[in-house]
Protein backbone atom coordinates (compact mmCIF):
# COMPACT_ATOMS: atom_id res chain seq x y z
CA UNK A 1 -62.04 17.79 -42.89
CA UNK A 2 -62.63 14.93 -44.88
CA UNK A 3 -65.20 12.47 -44.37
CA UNK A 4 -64.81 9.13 -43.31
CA UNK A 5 -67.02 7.66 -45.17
CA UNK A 6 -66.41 8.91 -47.95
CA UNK A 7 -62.82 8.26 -47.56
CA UNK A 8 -64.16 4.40 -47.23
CA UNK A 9 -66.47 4.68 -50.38
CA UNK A 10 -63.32 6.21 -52.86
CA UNK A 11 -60.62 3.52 -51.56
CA UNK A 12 -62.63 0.37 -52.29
CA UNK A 13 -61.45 -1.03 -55.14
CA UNK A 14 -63.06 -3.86 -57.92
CA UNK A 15 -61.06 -6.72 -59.51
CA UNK A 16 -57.79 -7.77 -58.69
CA UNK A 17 -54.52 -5.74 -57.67
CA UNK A 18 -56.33 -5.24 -54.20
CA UNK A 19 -54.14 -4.63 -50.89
CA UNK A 20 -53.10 -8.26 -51.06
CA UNK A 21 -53.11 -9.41 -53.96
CA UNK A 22 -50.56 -12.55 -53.84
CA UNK A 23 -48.78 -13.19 -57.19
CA UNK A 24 -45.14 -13.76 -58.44
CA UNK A 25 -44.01 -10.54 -56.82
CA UNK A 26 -44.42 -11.70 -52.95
CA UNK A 27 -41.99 -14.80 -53.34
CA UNK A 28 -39.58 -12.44 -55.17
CA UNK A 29 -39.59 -9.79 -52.73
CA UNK A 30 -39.28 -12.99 -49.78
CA UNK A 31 -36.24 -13.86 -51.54
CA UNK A 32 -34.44 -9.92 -52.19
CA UNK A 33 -35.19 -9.94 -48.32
CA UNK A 34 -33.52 -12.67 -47.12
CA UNK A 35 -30.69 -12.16 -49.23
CA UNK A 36 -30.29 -8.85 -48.26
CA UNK A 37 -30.38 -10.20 -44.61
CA UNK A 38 -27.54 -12.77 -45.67
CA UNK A 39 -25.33 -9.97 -47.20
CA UNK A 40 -26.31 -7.55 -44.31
CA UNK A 41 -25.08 -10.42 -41.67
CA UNK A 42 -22.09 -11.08 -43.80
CA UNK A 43 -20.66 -7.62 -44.55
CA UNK A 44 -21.71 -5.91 -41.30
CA UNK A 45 -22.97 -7.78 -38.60
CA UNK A 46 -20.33 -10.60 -38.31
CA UNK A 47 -17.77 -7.80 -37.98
CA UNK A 48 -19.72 -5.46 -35.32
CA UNK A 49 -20.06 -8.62 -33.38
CA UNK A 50 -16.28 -9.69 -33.44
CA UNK A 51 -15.59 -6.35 -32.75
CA UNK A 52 -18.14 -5.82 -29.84
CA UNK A 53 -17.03 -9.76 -28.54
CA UNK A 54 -13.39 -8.53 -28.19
CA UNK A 55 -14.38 -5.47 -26.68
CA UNK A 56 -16.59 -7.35 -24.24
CA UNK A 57 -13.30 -9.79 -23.61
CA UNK A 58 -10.99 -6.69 -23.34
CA UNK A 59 -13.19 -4.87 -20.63
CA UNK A 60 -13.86 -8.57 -18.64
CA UNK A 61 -10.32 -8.92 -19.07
CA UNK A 62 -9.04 -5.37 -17.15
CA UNK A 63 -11.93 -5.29 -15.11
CA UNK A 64 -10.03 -8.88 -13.67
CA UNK A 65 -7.21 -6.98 -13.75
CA UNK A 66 -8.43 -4.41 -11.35
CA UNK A 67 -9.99 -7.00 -8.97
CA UNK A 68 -7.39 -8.35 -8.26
CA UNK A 69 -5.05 -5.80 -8.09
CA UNK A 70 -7.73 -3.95 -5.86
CA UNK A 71 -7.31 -7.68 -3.35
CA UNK A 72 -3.50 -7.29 -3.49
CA UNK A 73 -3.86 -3.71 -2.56
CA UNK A 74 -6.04 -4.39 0.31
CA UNK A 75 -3.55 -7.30 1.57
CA UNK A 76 -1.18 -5.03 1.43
CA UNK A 77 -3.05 -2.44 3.16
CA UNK A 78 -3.75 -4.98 5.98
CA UNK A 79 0.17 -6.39 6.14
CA UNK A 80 1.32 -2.36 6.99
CA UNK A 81 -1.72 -1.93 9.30
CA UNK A 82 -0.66 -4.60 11.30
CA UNK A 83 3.14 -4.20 11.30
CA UNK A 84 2.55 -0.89 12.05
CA UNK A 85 0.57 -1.53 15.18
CA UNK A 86 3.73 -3.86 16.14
CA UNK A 87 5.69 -1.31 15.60
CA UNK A 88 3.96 1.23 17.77
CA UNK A 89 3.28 -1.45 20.52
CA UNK A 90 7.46 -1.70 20.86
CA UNK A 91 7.94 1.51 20.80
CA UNK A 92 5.39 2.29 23.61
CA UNK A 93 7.21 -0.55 24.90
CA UNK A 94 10.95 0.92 24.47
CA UNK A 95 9.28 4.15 26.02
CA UNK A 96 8.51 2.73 28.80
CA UNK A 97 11.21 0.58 29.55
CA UNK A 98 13.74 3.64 28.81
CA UNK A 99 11.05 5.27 31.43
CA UNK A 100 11.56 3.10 34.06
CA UNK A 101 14.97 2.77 33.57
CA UNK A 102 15.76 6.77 33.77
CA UNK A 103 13.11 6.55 36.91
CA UNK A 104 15.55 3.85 38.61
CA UNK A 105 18.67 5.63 37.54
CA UNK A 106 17.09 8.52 39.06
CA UNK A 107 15.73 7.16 42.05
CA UNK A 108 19.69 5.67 42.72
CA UNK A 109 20.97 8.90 42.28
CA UNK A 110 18.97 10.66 44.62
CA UNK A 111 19.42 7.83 47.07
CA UNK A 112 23.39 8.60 46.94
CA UNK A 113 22.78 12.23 47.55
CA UNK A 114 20.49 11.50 50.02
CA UNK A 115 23.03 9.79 51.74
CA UNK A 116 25.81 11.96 51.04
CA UNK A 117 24.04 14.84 52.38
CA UNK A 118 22.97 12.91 55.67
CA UNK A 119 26.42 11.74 55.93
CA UNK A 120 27.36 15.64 55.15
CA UNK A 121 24.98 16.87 57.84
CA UNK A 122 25.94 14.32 60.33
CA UNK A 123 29.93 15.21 60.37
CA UNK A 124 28.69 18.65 60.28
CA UNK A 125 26.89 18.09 62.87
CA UNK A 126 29.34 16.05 65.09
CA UNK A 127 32.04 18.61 63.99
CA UNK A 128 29.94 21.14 65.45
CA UNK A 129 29.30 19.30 68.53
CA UNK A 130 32.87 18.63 69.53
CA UNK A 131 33.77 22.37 68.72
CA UNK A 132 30.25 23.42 70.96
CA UNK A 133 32.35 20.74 73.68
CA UNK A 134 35.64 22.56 72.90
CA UNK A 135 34.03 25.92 73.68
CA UNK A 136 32.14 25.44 76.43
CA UNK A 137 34.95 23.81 77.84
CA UNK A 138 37.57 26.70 77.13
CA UNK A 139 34.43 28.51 78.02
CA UNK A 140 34.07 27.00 81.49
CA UNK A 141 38.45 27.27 81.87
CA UNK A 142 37.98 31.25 81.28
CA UNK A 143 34.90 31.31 83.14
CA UNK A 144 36.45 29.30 86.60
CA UNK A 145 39.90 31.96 85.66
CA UNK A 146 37.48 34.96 86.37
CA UNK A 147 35.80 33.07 88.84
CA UNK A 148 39.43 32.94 90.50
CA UNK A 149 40.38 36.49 89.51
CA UNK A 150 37.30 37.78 91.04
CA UNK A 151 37.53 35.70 93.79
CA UNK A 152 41.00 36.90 94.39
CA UNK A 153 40.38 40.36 93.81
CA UNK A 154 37.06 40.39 96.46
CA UNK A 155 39.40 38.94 98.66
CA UNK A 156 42.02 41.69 99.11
């Protein structure tokens, strides 16, 4: 490894050309570096930064795009939501109506053949009564004819 010191002792140097050392040369190079920042910002900086402004205005641009197609989506997405909660609200509706409806018609029919069987049941019935009346009648005729007959008979 090398000393530091000595390292110190070899670099000194006597006279002038030191480490700065200002002459003609440091205005010169001042000047090649400006203009080489003039010619830099001329040739390729002014373009890059056209070219990333017009990106930047391309992107802002679609991105505003997007928003607001994004809103008109959602609007739209609220507008069907809602008619189609209307829409299921009448047809629960209809379907109930029609429900009742078929529940009346129903209850009306049954009502008529409720009636038509009671009216059924009751001529039925009443038939069946006055042929009960006929028999027991013809009944009590033949009965009072024996009665007669064995009456008659006992008395010989």
């Amino acid at each position: 490894m090398i000393n530091l010191s000595t390292l110190i002792s070899s670099s000194e140097v006597t006279g002038p050309g030191g480490l700065f050392d200002i002459n003609a040369t440091l205005p010169l190079v001042a000047i090649q570096f400006i203009l080489l920042m003039v010619v830099l910002n001329i040739i390729l900086y002014s373009p890059l930064l056209t070219i990333i402004e017009e990106r930047k205005e391309y992107i802002l641009s679609h991105l505003a795009q997007a928003s607001e197609k994004l809103a008109q989506a959602k609007e739209l997405t609220t507008q069907y939501e809602q008619e189609l909660d209307t829409a299921r609200k009448e047809a629960q509706l209809e379907i109930a109506n029609s429900q009742n409806i078929h529940k009346e018609i129903l209850d009306i029919e049954l009502d008529i053949s409720q009636k038509y069987i009671d009216s059924l049941l009751e001529t039925i019935s009443n038939d069946l009564l006055t042929k009960k009346k006929t028999a027991l009648t013809s009944l009590d005729t033949i009965v009072q004819s024996l009665c007669t007959e064995v009456e008659t008979k006992l008395s010989i």
